[in-house]
N, C-alpha and C. Protein backbone atom coordinates (compact mmCIF):
# COMPACT_ATOMS: atom_id res chain seq x y z
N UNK A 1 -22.26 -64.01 274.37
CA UNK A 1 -22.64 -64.67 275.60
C UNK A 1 -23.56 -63.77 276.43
N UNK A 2 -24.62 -64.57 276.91
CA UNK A 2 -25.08 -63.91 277.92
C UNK A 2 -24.84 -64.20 279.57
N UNK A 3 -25.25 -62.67 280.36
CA UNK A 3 -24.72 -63.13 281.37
C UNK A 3 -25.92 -63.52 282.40
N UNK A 4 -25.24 -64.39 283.37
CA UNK A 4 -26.35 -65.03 284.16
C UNK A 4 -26.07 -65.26 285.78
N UNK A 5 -26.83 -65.64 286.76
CA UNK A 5 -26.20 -65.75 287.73
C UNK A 5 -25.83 -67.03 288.10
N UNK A 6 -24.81 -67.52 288.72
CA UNK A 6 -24.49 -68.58 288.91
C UNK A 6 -25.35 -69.57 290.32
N UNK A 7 -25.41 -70.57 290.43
CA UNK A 7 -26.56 -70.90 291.44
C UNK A 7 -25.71 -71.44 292.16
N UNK A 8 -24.26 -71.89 292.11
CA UNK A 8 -23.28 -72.59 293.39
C UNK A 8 -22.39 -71.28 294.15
N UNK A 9 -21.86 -70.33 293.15
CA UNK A 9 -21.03 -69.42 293.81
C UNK A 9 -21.64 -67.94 293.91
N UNK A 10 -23.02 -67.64 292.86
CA UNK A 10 -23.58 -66.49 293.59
C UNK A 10 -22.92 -65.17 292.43
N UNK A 11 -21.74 -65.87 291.23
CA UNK A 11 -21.20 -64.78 290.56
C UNK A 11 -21.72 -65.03 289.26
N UNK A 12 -21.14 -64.05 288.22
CA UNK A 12 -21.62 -64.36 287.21
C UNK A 12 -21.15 -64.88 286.39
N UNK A 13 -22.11 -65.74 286.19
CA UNK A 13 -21.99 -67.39 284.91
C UNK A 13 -22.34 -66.63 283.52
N UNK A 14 -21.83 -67.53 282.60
CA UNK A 14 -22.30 -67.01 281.37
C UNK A 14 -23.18 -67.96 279.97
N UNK A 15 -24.09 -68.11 279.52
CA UNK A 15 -25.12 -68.58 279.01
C UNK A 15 -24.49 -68.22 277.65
N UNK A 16 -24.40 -69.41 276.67
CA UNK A 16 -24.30 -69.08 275.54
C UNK A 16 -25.61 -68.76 274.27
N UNK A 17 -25.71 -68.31 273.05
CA UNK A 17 -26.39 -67.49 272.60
C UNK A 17 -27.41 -68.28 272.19
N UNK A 18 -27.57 -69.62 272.36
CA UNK A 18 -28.21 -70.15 272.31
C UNK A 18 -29.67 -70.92 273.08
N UNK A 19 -28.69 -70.32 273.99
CA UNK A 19 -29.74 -70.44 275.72
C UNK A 19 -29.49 -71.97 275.91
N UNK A 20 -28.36 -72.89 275.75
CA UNK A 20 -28.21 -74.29 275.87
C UNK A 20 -27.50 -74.59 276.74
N UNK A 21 -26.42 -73.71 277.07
CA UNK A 21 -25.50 -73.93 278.37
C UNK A 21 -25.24 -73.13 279.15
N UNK A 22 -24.94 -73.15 280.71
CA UNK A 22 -24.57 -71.81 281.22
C UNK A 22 -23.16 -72.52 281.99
N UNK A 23 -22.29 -71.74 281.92
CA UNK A 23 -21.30 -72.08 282.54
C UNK A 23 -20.53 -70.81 283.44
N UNK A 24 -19.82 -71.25 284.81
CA UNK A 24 -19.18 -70.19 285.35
C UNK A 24 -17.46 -70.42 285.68
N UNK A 25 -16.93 -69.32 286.08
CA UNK A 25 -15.75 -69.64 285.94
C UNK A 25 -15.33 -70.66 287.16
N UNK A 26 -15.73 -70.54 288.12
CA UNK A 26 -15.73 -71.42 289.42
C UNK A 26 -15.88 -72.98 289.17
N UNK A 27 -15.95 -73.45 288.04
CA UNK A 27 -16.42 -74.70 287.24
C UNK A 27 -17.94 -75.44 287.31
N UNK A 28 -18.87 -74.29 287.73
CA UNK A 28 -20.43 -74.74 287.19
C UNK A 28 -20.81 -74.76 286.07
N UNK A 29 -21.09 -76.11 285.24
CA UNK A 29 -21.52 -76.34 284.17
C UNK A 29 -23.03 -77.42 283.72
N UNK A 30 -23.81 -76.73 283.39
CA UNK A 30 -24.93 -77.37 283.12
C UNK A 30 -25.80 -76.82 281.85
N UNK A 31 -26.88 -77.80 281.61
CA UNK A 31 -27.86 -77.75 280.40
C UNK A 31 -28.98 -76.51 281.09
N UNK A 32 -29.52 -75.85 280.38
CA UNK A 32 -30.22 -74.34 280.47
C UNK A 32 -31.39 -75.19 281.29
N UNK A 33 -32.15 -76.03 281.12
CA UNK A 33 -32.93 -77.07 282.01
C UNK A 33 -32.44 -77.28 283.22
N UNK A 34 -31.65 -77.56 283.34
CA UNK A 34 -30.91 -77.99 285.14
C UNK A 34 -30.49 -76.41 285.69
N UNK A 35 -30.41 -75.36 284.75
CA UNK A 35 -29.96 -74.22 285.14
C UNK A 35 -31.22 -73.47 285.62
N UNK A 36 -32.45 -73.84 285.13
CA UNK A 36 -33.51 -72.96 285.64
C UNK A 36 -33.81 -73.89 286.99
N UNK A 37 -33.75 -75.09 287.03
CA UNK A 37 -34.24 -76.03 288.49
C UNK A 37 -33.47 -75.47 289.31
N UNK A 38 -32.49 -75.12 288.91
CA UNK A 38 -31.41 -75.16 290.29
C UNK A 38 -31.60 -73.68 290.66
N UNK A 39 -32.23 -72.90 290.15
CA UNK A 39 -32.64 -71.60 290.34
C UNK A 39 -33.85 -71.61 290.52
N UNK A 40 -34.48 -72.11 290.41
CA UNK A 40 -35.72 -72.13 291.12
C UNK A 40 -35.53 -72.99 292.13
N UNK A 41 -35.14 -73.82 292.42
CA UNK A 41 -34.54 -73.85 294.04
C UNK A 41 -34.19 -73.75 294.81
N UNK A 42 -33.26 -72.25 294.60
CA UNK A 42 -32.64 -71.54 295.33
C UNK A 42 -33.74 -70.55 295.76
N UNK A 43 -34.20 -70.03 294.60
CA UNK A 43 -35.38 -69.06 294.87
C UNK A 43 -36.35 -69.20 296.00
N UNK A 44 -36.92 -70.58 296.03
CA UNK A 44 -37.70 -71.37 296.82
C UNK A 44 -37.31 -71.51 298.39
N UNK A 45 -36.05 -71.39 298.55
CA UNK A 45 -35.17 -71.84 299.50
C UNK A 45 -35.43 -70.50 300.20
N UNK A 46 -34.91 -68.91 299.56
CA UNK A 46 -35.03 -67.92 300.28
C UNK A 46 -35.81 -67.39 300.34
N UNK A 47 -37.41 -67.61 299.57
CA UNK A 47 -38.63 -66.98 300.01
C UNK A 47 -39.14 -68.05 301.30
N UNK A 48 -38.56 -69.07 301.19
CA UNK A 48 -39.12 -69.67 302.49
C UNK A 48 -38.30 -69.36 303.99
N UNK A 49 -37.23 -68.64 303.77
CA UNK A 49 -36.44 -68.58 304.68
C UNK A 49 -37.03 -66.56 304.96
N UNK A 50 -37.97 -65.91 304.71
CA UNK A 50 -38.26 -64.85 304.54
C UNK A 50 -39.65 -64.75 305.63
N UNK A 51 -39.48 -64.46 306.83
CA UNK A 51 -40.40 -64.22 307.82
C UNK A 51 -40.51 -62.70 307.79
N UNK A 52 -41.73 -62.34 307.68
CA UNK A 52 -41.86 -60.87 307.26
C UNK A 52 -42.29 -60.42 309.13
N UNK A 53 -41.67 -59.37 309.32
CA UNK A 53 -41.65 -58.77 310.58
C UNK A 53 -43.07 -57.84 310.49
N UNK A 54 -43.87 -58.35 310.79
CA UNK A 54 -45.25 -57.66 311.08
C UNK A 54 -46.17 -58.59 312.29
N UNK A 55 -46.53 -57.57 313.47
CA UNK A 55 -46.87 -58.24 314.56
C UNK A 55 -48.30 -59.07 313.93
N UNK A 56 -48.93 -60.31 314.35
CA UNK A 56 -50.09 -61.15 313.78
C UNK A 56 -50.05 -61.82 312.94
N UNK A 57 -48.88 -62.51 312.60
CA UNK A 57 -48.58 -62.93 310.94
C UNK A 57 -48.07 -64.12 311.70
């Protein structure tokens, strides 16, 4: 198994060797497809929430 991060609880999920499922113990379970959306939506979420402290910006 590989390990991965989980996108509902933030711990680590684990991806089987196939790269087809990732599952965590918290009961997140999804297809490696819904696992990259939902991580790239999170991603999306906190670079937009990222106001860089520099005066003129």
């Amino acid at each position: 198994m590989i390990r991965a991060r989980c996108p509902e609880c933030g711990g680590d999920a684990e991806m089987d060797d196939g790269a087809t499922r990732v599952e965590c113990a918290c009961g997140y379970s999804s297809g490696y497809d819904e696992y990259i959306e939902s991580m790239r939506g999170r991603a999306q979420d906190i670079s937009s929430d990222y106001v860089p402290d520099r005066p003129g910006l």
